[in-house]
Protein backbone atom coordinates (compact mmCIF):
# COMPACT_ATOMS: atom_id res chain seq x y z
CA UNK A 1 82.74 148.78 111.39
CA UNK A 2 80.14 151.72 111.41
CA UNK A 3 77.61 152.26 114.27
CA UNK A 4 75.46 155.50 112.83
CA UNK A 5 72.15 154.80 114.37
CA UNK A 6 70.63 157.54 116.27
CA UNK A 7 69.99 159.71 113.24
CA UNK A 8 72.67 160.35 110.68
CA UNK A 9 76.50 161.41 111.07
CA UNK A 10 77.16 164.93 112.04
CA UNK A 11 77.52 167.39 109.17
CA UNK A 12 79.56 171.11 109.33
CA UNK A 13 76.12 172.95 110.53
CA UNK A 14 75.19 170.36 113.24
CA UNK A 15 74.99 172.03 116.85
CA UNK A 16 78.41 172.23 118.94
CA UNK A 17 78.90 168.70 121.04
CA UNK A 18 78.87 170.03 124.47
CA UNK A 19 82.84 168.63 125.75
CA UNK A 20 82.81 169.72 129.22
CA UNK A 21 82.87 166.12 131.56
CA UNK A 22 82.83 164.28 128.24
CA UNK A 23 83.35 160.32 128.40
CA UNK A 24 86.45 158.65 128.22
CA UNK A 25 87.95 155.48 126.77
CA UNK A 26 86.82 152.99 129.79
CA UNK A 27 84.48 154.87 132.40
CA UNK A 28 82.07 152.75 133.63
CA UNK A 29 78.27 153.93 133.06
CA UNK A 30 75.67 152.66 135.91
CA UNK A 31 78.80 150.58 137.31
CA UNK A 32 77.68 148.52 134.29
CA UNK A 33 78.80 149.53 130.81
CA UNK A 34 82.26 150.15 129.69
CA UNK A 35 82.95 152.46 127.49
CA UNK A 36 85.12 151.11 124.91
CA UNK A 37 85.28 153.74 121.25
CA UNK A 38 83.88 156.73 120.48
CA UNK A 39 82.25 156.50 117.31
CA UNK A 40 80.41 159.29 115.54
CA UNK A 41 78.59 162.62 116.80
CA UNK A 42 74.94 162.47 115.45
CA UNK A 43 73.19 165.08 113.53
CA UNK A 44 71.29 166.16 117.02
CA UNK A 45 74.34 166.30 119.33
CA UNK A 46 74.49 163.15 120.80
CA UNK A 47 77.86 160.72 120.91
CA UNK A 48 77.34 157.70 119.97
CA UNK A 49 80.20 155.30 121.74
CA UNK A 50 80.54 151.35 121.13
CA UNK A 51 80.72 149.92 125.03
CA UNK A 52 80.42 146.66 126.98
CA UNK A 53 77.93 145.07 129.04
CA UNK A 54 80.29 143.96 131.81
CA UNK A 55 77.70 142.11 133.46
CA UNK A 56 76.52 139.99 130.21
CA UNK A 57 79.23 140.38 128.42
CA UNK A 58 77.51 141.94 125.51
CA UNK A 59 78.56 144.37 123.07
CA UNK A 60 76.00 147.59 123.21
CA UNK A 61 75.90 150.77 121.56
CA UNK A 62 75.62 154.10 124.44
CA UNK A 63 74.00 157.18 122.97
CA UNK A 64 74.42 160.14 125.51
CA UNK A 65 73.34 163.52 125.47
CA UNK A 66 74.74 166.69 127.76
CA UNK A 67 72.90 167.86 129.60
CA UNK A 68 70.39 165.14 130.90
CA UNK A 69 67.11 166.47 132.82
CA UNK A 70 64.38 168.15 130.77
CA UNK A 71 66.81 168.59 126.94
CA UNK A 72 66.94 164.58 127.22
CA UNK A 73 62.91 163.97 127.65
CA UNK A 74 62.36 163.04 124.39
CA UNK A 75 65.20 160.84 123.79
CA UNK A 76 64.84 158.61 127.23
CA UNK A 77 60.66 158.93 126.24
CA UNK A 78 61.69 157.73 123.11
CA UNK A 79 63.71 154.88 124.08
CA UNK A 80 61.26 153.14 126.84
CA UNK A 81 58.55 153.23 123.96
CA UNK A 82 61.31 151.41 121.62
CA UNK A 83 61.98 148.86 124.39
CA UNK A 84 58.09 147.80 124.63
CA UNK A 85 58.37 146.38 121.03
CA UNK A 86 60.74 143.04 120.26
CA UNK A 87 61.03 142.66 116.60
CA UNK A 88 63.98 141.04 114.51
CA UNK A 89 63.85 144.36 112.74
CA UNK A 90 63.96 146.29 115.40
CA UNK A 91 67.14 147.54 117.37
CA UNK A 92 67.31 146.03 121.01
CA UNK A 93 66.78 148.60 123.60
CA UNK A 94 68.21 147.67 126.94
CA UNK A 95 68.42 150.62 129.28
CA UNK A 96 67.73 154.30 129.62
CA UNK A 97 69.42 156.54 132.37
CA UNK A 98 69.28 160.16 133.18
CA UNK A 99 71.83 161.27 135.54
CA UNK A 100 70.99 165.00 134.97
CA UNK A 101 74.63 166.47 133.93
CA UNK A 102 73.80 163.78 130.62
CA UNK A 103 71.59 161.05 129.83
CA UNK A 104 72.44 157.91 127.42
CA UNK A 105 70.41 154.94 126.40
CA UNK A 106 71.76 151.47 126.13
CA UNK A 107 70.66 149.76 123.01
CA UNK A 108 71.97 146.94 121.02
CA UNK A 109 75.16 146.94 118.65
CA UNK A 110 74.81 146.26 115.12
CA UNK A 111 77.98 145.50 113.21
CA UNK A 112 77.68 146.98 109.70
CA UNK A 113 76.55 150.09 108.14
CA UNK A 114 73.50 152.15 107.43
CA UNK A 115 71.67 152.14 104.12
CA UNK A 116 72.97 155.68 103.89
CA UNK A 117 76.17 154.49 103.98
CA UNK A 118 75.78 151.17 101.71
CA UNK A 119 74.10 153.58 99.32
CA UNK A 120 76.50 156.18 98.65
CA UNK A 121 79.60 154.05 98.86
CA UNK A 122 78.04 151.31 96.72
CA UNK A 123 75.52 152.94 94.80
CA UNK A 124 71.76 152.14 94.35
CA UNK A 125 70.54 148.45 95.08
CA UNK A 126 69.25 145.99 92.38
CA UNK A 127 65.44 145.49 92.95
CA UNK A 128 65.49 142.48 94.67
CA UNK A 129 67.68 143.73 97.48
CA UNK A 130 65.77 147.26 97.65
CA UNK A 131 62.48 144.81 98.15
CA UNK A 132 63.90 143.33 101.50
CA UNK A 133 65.04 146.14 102.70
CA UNK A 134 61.38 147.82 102.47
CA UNK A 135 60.01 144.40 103.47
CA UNK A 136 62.14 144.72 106.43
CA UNK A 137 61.08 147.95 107.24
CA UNK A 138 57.70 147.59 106.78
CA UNK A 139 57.51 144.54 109.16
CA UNK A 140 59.26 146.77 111.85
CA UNK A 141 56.57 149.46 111.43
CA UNK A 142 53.85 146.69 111.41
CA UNK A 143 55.09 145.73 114.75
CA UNK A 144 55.28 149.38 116.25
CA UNK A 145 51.46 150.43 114.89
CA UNK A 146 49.92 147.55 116.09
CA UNK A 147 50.85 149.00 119.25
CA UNK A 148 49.08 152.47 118.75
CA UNK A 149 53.07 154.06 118.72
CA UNK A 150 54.30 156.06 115.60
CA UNK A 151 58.41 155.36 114.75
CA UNK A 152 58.93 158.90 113.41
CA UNK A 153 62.55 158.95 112.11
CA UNK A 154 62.52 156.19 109.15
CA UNK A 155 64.85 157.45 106.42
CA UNK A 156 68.11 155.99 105.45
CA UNK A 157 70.26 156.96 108.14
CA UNK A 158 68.50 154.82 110.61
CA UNK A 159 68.07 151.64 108.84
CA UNK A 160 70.95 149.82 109.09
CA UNK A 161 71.68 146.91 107.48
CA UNK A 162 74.13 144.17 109.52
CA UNK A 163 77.29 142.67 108.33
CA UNK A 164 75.20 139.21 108.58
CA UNK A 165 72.66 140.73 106.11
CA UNK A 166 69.92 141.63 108.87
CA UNK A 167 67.87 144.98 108.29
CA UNK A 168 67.00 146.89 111.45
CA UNK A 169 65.37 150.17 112.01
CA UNK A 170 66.37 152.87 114.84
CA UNK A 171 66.04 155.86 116.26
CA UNK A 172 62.44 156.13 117.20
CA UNK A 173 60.85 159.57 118.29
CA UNK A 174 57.95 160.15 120.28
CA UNK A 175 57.90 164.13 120.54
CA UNK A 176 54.14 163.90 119.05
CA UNK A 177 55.00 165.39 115.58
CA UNK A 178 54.08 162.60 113.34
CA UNK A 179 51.86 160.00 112.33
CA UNK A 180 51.47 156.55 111.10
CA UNK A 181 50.76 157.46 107.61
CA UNK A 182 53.71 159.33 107.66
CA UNK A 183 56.03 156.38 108.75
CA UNK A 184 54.22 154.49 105.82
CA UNK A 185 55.70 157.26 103.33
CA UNK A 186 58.74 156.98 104.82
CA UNK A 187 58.92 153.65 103.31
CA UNK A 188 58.52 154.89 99.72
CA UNK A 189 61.35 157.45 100.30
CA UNK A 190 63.35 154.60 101.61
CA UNK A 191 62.35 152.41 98.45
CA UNK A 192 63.34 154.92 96.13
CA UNK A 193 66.50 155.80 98.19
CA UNK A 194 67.60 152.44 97.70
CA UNK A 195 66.66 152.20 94.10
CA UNK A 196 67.84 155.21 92.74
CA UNK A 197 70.59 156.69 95.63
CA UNK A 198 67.96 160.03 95.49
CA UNK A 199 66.31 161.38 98.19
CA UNK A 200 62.93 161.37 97.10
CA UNK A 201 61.69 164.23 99.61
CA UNK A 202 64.01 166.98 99.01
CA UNK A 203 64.35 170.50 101.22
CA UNK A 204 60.45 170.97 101.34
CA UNK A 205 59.37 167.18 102.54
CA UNK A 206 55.60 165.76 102.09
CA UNK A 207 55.75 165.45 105.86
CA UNK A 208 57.56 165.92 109.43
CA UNK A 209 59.06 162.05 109.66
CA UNK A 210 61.42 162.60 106.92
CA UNK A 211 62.31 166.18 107.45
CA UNK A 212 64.50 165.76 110.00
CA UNK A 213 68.10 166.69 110.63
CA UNK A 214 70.53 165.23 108.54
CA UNK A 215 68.74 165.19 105.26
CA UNK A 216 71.30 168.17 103.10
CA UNK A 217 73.79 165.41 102.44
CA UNK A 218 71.38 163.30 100.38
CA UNK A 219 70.73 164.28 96.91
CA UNK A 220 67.51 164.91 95.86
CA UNK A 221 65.86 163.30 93.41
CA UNK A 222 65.60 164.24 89.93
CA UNK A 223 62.46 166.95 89.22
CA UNK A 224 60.79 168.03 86.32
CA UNK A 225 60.36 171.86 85.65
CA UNK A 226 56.64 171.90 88.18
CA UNK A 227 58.99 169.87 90.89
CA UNK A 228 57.79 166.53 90.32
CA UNK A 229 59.88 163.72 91.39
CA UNK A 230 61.07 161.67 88.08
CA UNK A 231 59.76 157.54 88.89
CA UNK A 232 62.63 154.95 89.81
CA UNK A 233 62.74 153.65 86.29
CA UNK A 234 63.39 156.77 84.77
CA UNK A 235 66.32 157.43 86.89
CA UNK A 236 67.92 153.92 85.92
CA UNK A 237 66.89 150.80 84.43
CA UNK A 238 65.66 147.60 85.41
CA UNK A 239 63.11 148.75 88.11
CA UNK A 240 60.36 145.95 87.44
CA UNK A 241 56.50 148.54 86.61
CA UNK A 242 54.98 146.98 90.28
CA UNK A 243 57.62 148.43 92.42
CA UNK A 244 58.05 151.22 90.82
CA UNK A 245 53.94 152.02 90.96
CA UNK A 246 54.31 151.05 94.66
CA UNK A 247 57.24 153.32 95.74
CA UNK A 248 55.55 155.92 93.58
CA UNK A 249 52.33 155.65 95.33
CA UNK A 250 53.29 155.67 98.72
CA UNK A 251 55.39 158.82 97.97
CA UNK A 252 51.99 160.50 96.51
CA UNK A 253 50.35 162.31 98.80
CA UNK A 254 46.77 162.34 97.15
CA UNK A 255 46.92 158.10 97.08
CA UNK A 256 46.14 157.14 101.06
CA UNK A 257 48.73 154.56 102.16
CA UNK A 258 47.92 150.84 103.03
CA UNK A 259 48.46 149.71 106.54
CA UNK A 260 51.17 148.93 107.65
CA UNK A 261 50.51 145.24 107.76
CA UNK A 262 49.15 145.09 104.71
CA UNK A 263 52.31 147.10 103.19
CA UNK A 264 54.38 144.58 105.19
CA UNK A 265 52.48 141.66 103.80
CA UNK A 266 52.75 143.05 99.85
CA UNK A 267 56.42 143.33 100.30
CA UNK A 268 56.87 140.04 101.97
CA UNK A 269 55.00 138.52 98.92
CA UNK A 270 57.42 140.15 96.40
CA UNK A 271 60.23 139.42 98.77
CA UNK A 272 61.33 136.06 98.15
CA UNK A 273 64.83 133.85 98.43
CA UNK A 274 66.05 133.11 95.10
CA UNK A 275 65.89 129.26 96.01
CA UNK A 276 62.50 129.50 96.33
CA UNK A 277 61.70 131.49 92.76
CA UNK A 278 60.49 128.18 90.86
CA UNK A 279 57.60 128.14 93.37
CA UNK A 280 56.40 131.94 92.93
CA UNK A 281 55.99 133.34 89.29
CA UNK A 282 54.90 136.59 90.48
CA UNK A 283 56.88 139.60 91.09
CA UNK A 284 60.75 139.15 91.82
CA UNK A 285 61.39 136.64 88.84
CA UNK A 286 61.69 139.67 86.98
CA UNK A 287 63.85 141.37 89.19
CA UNK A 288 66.86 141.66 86.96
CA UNK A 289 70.58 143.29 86.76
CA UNK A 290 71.49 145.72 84.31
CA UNK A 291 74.03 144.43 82.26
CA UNK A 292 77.67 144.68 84.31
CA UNK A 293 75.79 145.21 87.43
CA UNK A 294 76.68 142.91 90.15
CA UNK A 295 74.08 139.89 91.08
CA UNK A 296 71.64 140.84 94.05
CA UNK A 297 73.07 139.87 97.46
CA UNK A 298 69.63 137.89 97.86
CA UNK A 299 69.99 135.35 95.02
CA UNK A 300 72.12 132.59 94.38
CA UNK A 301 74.14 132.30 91.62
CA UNK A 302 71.96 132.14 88.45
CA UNK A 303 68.82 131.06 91.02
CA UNK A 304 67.00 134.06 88.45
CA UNK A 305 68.10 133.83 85.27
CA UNK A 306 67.46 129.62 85.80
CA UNK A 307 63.65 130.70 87.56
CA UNK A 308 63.32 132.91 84.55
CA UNK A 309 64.30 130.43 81.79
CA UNK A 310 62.06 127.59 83.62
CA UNK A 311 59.39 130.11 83.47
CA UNK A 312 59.29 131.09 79.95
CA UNK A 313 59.93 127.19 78.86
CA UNK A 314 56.65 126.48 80.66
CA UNK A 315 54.68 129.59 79.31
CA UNK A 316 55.47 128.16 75.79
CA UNK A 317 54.83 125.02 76.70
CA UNK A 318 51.58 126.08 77.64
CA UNK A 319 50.91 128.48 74.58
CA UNK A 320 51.88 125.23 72.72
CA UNK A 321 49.46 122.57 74.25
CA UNK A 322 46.28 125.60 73.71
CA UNK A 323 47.09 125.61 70.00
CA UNK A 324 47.59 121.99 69.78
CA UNK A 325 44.08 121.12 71.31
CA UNK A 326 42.35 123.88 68.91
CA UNK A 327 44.04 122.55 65.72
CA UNK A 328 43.38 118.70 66.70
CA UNK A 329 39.58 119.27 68.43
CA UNK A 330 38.76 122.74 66.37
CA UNK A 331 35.65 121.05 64.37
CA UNK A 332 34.50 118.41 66.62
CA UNK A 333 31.76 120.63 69.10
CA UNK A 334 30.04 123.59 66.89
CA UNK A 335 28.41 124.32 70.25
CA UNK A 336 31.53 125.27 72.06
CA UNK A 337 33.80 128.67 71.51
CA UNK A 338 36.91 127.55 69.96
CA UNK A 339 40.21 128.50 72.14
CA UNK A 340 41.15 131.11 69.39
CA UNK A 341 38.42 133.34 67.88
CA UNK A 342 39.03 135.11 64.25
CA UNK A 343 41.34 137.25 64.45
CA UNK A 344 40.53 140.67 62.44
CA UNK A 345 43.79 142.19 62.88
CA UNK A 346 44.69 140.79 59.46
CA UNK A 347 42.68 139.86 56.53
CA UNK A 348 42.08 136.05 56.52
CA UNK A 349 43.63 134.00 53.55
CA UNK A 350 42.75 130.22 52.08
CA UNK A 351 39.20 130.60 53.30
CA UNK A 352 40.07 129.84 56.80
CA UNK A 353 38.50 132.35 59.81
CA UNK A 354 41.83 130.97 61.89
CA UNK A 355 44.97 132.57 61.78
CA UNK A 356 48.34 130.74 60.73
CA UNK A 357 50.62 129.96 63.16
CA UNK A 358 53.56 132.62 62.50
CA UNK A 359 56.58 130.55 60.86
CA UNK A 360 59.89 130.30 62.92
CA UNK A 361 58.43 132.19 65.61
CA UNK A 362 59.21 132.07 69.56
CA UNK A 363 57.58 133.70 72.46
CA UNK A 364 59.74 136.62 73.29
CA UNK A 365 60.45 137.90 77.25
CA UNK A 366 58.46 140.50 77.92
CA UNK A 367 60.58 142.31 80.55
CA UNK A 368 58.23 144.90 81.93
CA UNK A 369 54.57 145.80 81.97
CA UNK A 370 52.75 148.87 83.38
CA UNK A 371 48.74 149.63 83.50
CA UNK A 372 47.95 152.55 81.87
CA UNK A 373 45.06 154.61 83.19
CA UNK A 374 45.36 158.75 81.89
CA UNK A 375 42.07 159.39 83.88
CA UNK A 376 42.67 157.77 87.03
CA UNK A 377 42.48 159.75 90.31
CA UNK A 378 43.20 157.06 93.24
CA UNK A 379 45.22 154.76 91.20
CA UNK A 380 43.63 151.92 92.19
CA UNK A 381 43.07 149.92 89.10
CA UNK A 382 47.20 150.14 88.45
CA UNK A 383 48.03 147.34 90.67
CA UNK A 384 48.33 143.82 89.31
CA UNK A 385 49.79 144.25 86.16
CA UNK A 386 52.48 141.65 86.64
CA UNK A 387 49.68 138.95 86.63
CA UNK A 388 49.32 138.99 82.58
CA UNK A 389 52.52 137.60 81.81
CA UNK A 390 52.98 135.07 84.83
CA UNK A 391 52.23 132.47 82.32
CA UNK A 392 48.90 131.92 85.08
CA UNK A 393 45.66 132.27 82.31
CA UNK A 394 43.74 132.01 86.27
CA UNK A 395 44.95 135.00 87.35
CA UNK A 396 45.53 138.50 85.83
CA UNK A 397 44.59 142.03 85.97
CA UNK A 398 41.49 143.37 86.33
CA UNK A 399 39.29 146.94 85.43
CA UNK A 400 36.65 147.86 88.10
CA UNK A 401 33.13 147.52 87.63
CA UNK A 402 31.29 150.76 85.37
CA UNK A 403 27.64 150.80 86.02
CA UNK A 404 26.54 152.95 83.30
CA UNK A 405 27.76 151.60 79.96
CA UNK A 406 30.52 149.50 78.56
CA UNK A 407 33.19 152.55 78.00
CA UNK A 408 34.46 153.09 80.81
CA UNK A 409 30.64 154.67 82.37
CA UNK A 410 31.35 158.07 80.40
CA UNK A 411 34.65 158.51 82.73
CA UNK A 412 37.32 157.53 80.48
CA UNK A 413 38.20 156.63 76.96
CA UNK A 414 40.12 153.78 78.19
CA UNK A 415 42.63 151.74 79.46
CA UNK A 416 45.52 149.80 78.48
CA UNK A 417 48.47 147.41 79.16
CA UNK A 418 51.88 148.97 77.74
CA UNK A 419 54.34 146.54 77.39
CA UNK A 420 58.31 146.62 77.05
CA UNK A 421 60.22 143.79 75.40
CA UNK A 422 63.57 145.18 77.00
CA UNK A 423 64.96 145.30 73.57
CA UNK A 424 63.54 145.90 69.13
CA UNK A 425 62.31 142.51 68.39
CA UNK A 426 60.78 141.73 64.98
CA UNK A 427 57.52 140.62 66.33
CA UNK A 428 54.79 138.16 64.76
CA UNK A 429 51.85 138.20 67.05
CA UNK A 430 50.23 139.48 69.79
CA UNK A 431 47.66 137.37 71.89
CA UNK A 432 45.82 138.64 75.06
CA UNK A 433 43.41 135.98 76.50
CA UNK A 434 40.54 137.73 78.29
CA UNK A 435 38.01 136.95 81.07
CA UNK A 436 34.99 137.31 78.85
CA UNK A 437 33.90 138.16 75.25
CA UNK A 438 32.36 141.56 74.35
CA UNK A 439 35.20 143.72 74.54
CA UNK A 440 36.65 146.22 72.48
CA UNK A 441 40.74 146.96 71.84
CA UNK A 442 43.15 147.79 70.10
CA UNK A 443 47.11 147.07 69.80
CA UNK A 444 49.04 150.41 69.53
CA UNK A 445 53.03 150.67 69.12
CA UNK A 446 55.51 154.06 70.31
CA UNK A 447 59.20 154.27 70.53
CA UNK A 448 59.52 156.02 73.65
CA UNK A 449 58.94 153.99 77.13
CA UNK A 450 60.30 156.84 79.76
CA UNK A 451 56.91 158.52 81.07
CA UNK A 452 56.13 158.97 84.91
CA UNK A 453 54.24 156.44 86.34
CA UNK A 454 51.08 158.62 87.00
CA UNK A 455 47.77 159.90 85.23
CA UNK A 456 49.51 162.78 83.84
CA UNK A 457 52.66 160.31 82.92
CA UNK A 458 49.84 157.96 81.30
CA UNK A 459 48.56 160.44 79.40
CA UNK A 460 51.89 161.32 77.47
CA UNK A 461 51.75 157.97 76.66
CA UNK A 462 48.55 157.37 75.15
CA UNK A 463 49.55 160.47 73.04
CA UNK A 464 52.73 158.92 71.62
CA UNK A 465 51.71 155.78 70.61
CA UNK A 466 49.52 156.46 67.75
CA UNK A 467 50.51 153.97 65.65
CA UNK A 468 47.71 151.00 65.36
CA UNK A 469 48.59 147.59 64.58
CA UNK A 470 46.37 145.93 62.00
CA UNK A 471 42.80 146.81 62.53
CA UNK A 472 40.74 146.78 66.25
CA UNK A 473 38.79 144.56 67.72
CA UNK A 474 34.88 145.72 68.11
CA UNK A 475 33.16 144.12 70.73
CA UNK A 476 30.67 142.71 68.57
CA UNK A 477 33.10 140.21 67.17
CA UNK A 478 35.60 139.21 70.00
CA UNK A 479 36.18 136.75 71.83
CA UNK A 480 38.19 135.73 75.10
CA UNK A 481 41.26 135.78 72.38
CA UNK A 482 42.55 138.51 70.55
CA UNK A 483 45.45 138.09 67.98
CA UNK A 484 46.84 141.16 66.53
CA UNK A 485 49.32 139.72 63.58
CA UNK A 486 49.50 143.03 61.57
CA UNK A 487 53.40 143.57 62.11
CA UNK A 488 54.97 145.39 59.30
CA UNK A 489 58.20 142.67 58.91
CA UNK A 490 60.61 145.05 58.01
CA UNK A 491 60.48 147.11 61.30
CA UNK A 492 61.34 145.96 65.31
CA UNK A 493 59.03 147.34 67.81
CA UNK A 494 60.12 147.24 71.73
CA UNK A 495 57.06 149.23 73.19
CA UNK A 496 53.46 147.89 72.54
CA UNK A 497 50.28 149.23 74.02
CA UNK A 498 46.99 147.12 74.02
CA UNK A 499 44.49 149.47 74.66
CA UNK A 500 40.80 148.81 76.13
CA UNK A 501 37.54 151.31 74.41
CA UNK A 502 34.89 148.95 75.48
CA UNK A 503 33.98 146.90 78.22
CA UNK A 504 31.92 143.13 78.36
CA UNK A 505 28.42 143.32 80.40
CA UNK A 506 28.63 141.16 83.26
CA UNK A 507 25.75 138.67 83.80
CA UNK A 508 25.55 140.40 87.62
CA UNK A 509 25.15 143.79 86.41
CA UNK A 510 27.72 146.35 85.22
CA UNK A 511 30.24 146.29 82.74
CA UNK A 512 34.57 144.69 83.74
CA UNK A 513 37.56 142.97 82.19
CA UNK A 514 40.15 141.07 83.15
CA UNK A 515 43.25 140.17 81.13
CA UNK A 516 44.63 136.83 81.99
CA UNK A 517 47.51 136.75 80.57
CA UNK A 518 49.55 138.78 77.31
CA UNK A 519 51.72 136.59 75.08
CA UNK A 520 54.35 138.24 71.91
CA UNK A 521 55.62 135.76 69.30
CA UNK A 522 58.45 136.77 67.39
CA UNK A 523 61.98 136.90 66.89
């Protein structure tokens, strides 16, 4: 068993442990806690010793620090702050004692290991299991904001994750040096720490909380040539689009961080037991293992895959029942909008405006999606993007409102939906079902999927997929359906694009779109 806590384990240019009156193997601390093992030497100095509550009959980890007195203000500060807040997340903090020669504080023992630890022994964490980590995290620093204190110290030597599967945090600092923003970007570095087994904030940090001591053994994370940190999905596959955007965003320091409830609260929603996938189609169903990877700790066996296939049965299903009422009640109300409009993408054949149903064709997994915005500046219209394949046509993504004309107010040529089918598929159709007519797209195809999640990562994008499927829809002639069915047969495409130029007036002023939901038929 490991007991890190307190910071990480000391490396070769830590400071000098001072030895003189050192503890032994059982001396009694307070005439109350046995010493029982010496564990590790923190980064900072300290020892770190496994002991016993004699009186309760506890098992508690003692942190001291020679000498006590005025060197050991922070730490005893630090540690009757971190007693004030009970959280499941939290570690336990029973006692704090300065006898002047040294001081140690009493705190709960956690058998298991640090993320650190799990992390470099294991290697990075499949999605789902990085989510409750953050989640867990998160929640912790809800707890400690919402009582005006800052943690100060998140990074993954001081989450530590039990042998039982709980996630606590420790180690909290009050020297003044930090803020609660700061403990919110601590998450991201923890998210991508746990996704990708990098250390996101390298030897110049975006801020104090994670440039502690300890940090040289980490690796940084991958940069390109102006020092920009390479997104989660780039270093390995099967990061799901939303959390990447998220741990990208909170590790961006022109994008203000949420609260920390509402952080907590967005991870909790993507955070859920694999038993309970059927009920939740957002998010974590498409949390999936690379192939030879080991299943997430969090799901049961199959409880995905089965979510997954249920899922994707339904979304045909659905897809299904929509054509079948539009063939059967097409031609009986001329003063309705039929479920499918004309599609333009092809010419029409057998003097029907209605496309044919593509022969022997299947709706094909779309495993990831990503909102692509090359002007953007805050970010904020990136979120959401999971919500146009969740087989939901209720819910989906939405622009903001432009107030001066339909494209984009002047600001931006557009935006899009890029779309990976995890594999070349000979594809049949595409079908986006919007919130209102009037707009104006286009479907788009590249072969290249790895760009940054960011406006200048968006941009390369845009720029390599110029390749236009069949011909665009102008907003004179859409409606809340657009089919694009100008595949060439011969080829497999894996990356599509639908791209936005033109956006529907709203009847309350301005112009907005939403896209409810993103369907591919092939094979």
């Amino acid at each position: 068993m490991t007991q890190v806590g307190e910071g990480q384990e000391a490396e070769e240019t830590s400071p000098a442990v001072v030895t003189l009156g050192a503890p032994t193997v059982g001396e009694l601390l307070a005439e109350r806690y046995e010493l029982v093992e010496h564990i590790n030497n923190d980064s900072a100095g300290r020892l770190v010793w496994r002991g016993v509550d004699v009186v309760l009959r506890r098992p508690v980890a003692v942190v001291l620090r020679y000498p006590g007195g005025d060197s050991a203000t922070e730490m005893l500060q630090a540690a009757v702050a971190a007693s004030r807040v009970i959280h499941p997340n939290l570690v336990g903090v029973y006692d704090a004692i300065d006898e002047d020669d040294r001081a140690y504080v009493v705190r709960e023992w956690v058998d298991g290991q640090s993320l650190r630890e799990m992390v470099t022994a294991d290697g990075p964490l499949d999605p789902a299991r990085a989510t409750a980590i953050g989640n867990a995290v998160a929640s912790a620093l809800a707890a400690v904001h919402a009582t005006g204190m800052v943690h100060g110290n998140i990074h993954p030597g001081t989450v530590m994750i039990s042998d039982d599967g709980r996630v606590v945090v420790a180690d909290a600092r009050t020297d003044g040096a930090d803020s609660q923003e700061n403990d919110l970007r601590a998450v991201g570095g923890v998210l991508y720490f746990a996704l990708t087994g990098h250390w996101p904030h390298g030897e110049a940090p975006l801020h104090g909380a994670t440039a502690g001591h300890g940090r040289a053994a980490l690796p940084d994370a991958v940069r390109d040539s102006a020092g920009g940190i390479a997104a989660p999905r780039q270093v390995r596959a099967g990061v799901p689009a939303y959390l990447d955007d998220l741990t990208m965003d909170l590790l961006d320091p022109e994008i203000a961080p949420p609260s920390s409830d509402v952080l907590s609260a967005e991870l909790s929603r993507l955070d859920i037991p694999a038993d309970e996938q059927f009920l939740e189609q957002a998010g974590p169903l498409r949390f999936t293992a690379d192939p030879g990877e080991e299943p997430s700790p969090l799901a049961a066996a199959g409880g995905r895959k089965v979510a997954l296939g249920v899922a994707g049965l339904l979304a045909v299903a659905l897809v299904g029942l929509f054509i079948g009422i539009n063939v059967l009640g097409g031609g009986d109300d001329g003063g309705k909008e039929p479920v499918s409009q004309p599609s333009n993408s092809a010419p029409a054949t057998g003097g029907s405006s209605e496309p044919e149903a593509p022969a022997a064709a299947r709706q094909l997994v779309v495993q990831d999606v990503r909102i692509i915005d090359p002007k953007s500046k805050d970010r904020a219209e990136v979120r959401d993007a999971e919500k146009v394949i969740d087989g939901n046509p209720e819910e989906g993504w939405e622009t903001q409102t432009y107030r001066n004309n339909g494209k984009f107010g002047g600001l931006k040529d557009g935006m899009g939906i890029w779309i990976d089918l995890g594999a070349p598929h000979t594809v049949k159709s595409v079908q986006a079902t919007l919130s209102s007519a009037g707009a104006a797209a286009e479907l788009r195809t590249g072969t290249n999927g790895d760009f940054p999640s960011s406006s200048t990562g968006d941009k390369q994008l845009v720029a390599a997929y110029p390749t236009v499927i069949g011909q665009p829809f102008e907003s004179s002639d859409s409606g809340t359906n657009m089919i694009f069915n100008g595949f060439d047969p011969a080829k497999k495409y894996q990356y599509l694009l639908f791209w936005v130029t033109e956006l529907p007036e709203k009847d309350s002023g301005g112009w907005k779109l939403g896209v409810q939901e993103i369907t591919v038929q092939g094979s």
